[in-house]
N, C-alpha and C. Protein backbone atom coordinates (compact mmCIF):
# COMPACT_ATOMS: atom_id res chain seq x y z
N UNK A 1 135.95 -14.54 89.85
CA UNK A 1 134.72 -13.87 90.21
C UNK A 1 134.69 -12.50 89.54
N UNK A 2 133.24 -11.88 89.05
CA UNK A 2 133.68 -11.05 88.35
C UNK A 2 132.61 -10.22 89.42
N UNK A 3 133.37 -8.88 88.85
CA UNK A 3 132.95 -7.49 90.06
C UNK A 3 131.44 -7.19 89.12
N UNK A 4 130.10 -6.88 90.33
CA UNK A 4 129.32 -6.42 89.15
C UNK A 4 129.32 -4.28 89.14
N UNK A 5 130.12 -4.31 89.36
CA UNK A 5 130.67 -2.70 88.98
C UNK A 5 131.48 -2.63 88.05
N UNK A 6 132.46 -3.34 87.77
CA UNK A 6 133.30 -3.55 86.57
C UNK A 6 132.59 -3.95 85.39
N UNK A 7 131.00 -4.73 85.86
CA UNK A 7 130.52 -5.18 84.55
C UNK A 7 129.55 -4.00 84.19
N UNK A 8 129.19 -3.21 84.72
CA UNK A 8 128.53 -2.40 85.05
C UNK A 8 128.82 -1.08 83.99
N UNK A 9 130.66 -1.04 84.75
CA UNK A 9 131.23 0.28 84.20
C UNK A 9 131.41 -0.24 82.16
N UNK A 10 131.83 -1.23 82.25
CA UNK A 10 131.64 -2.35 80.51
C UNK A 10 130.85 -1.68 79.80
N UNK A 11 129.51 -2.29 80.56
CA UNK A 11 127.91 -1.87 80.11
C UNK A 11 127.84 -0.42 79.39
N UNK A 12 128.13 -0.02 80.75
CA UNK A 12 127.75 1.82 80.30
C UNK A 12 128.74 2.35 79.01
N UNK A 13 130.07 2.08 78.96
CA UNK A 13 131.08 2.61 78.04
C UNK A 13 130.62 1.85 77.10
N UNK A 14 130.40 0.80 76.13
CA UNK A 14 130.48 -0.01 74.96
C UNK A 14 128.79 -0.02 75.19
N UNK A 15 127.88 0.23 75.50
CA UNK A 15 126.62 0.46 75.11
C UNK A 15 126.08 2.25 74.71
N UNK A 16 126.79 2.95 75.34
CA UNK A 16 126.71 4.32 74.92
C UNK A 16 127.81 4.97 73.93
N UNK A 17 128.61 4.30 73.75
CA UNK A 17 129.80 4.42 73.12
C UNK A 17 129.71 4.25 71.31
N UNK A 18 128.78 3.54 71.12
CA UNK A 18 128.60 2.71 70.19
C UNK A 18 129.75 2.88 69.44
N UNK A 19 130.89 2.10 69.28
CA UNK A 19 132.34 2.05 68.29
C UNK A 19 132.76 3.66 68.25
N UNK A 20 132.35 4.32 69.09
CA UNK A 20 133.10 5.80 69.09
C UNK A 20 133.93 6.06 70.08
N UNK A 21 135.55 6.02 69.56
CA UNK A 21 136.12 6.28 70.69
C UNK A 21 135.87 7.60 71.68
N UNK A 22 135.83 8.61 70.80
CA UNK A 22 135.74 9.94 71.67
C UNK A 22 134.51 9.92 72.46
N UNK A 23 133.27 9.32 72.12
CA UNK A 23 132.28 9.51 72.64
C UNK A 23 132.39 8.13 73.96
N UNK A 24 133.33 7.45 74.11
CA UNK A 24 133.82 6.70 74.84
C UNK A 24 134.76 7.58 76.24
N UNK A 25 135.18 8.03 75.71
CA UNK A 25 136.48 9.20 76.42
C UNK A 25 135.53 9.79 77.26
N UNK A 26 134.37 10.96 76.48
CA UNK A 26 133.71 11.44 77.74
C UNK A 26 132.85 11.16 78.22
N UNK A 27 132.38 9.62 78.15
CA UNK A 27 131.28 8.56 79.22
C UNK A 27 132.26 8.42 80.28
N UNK A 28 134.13 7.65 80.09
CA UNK A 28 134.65 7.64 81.11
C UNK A 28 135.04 9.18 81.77
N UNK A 29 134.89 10.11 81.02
CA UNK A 29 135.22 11.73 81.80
C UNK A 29 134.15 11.82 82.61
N UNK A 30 132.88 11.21 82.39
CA UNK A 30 131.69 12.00 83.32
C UNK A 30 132.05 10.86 84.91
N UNK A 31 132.44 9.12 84.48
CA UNK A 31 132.22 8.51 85.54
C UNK A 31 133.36 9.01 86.73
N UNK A 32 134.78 9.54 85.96
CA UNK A 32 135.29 9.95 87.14
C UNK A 32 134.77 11.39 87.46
N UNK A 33 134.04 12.39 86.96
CA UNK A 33 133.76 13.51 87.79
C UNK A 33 132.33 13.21 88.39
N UNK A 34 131.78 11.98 88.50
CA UNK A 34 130.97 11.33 89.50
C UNK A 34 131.47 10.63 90.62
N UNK A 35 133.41 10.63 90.43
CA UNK A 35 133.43 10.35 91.32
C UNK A 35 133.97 8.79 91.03
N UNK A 36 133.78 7.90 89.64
CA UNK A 36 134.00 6.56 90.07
C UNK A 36 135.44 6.44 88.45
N UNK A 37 136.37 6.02 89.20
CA UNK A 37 137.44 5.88 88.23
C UNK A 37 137.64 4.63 87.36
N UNK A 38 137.21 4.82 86.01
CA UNK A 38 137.16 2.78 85.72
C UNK A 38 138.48 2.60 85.59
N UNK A 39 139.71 3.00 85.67
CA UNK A 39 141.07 2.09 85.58
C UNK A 39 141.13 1.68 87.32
N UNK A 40 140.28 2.14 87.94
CA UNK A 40 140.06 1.87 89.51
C UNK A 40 139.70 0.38 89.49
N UNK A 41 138.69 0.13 88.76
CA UNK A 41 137.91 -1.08 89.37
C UNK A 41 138.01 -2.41 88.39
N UNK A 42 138.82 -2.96 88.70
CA UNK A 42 138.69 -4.49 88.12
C UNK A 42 138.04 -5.56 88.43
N UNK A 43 138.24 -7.18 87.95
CA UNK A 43 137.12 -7.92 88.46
C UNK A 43 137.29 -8.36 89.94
N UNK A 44 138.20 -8.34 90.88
CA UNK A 44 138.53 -8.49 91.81
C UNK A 44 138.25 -8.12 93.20
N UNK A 45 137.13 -6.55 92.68
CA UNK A 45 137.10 -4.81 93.47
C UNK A 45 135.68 -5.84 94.30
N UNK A 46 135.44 -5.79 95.17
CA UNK A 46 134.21 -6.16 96.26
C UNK A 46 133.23 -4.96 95.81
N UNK A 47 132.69 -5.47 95.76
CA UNK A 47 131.57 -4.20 95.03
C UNK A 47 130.48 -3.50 96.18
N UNK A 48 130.42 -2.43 96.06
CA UNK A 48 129.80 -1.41 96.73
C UNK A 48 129.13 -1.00 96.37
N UNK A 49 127.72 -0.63 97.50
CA UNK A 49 126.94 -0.41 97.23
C UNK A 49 126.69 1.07 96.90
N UNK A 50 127.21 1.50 97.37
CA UNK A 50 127.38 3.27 97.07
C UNK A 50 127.39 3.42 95.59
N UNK A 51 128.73 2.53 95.64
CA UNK A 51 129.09 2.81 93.84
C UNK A 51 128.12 2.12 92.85
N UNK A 52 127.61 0.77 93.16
CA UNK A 52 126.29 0.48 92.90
C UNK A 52 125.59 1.84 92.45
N UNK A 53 124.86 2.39 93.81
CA UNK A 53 123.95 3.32 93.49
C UNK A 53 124.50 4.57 92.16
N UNK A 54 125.61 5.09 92.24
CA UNK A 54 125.78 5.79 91.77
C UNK A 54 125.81 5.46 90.01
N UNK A 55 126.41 4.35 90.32
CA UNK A 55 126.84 3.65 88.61
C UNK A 55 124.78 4.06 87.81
N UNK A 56 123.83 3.02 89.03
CA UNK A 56 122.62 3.03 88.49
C UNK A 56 122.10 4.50 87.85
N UNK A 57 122.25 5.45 88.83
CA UNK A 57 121.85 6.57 88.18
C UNK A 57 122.46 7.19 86.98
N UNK A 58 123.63 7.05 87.08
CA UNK A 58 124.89 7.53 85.91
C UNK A 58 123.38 6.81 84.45
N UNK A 59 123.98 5.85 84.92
CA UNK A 59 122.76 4.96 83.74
C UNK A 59 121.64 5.64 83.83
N UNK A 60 121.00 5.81 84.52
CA UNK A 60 119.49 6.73 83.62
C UNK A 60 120.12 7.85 82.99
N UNK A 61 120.85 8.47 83.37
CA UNK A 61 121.28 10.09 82.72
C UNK A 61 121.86 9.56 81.57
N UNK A 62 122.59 9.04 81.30
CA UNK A 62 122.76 8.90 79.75
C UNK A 62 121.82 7.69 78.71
N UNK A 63 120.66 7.26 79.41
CA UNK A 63 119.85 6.59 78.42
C UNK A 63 119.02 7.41 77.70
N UNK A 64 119.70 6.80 76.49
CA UNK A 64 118.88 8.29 75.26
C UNK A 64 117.12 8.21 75.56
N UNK A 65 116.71 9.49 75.32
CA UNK A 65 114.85 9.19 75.42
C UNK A 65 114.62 9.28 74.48
């Protein structure tokens, strides 16, 4: 079963990331000073809705306009 926060946290790093590691580094620097750690959450993690919410917004703030 796969976690949809883990697919979530995927999404956000390798879609904003585009093949840049560093610019990879501080997508995962912003999710833990939001608070959500991705070496935390694997496919296994019961997914929450909190973190749900939070992941969603994370995602508008870094969708380029």
């Amino acid at each position: 079963m796969s976690s949809r926060i883990k697919e979530m946290i995927d999404s956000l790093i390798t879609g904003n990331a585009e093949n840049n590691p560093a610019l990879a580094n501080i997508i995962k620097a912003k999710l833990i000073l939001n608070g959500i750690n991705p070496k935390k959450f694997t496919a296994e993690v019961i997914d929450d809705p909190l973190t749900i919410a939070k992941l969603e917004k994370l995602a508008k703030e870094l969708r380029p306009v």
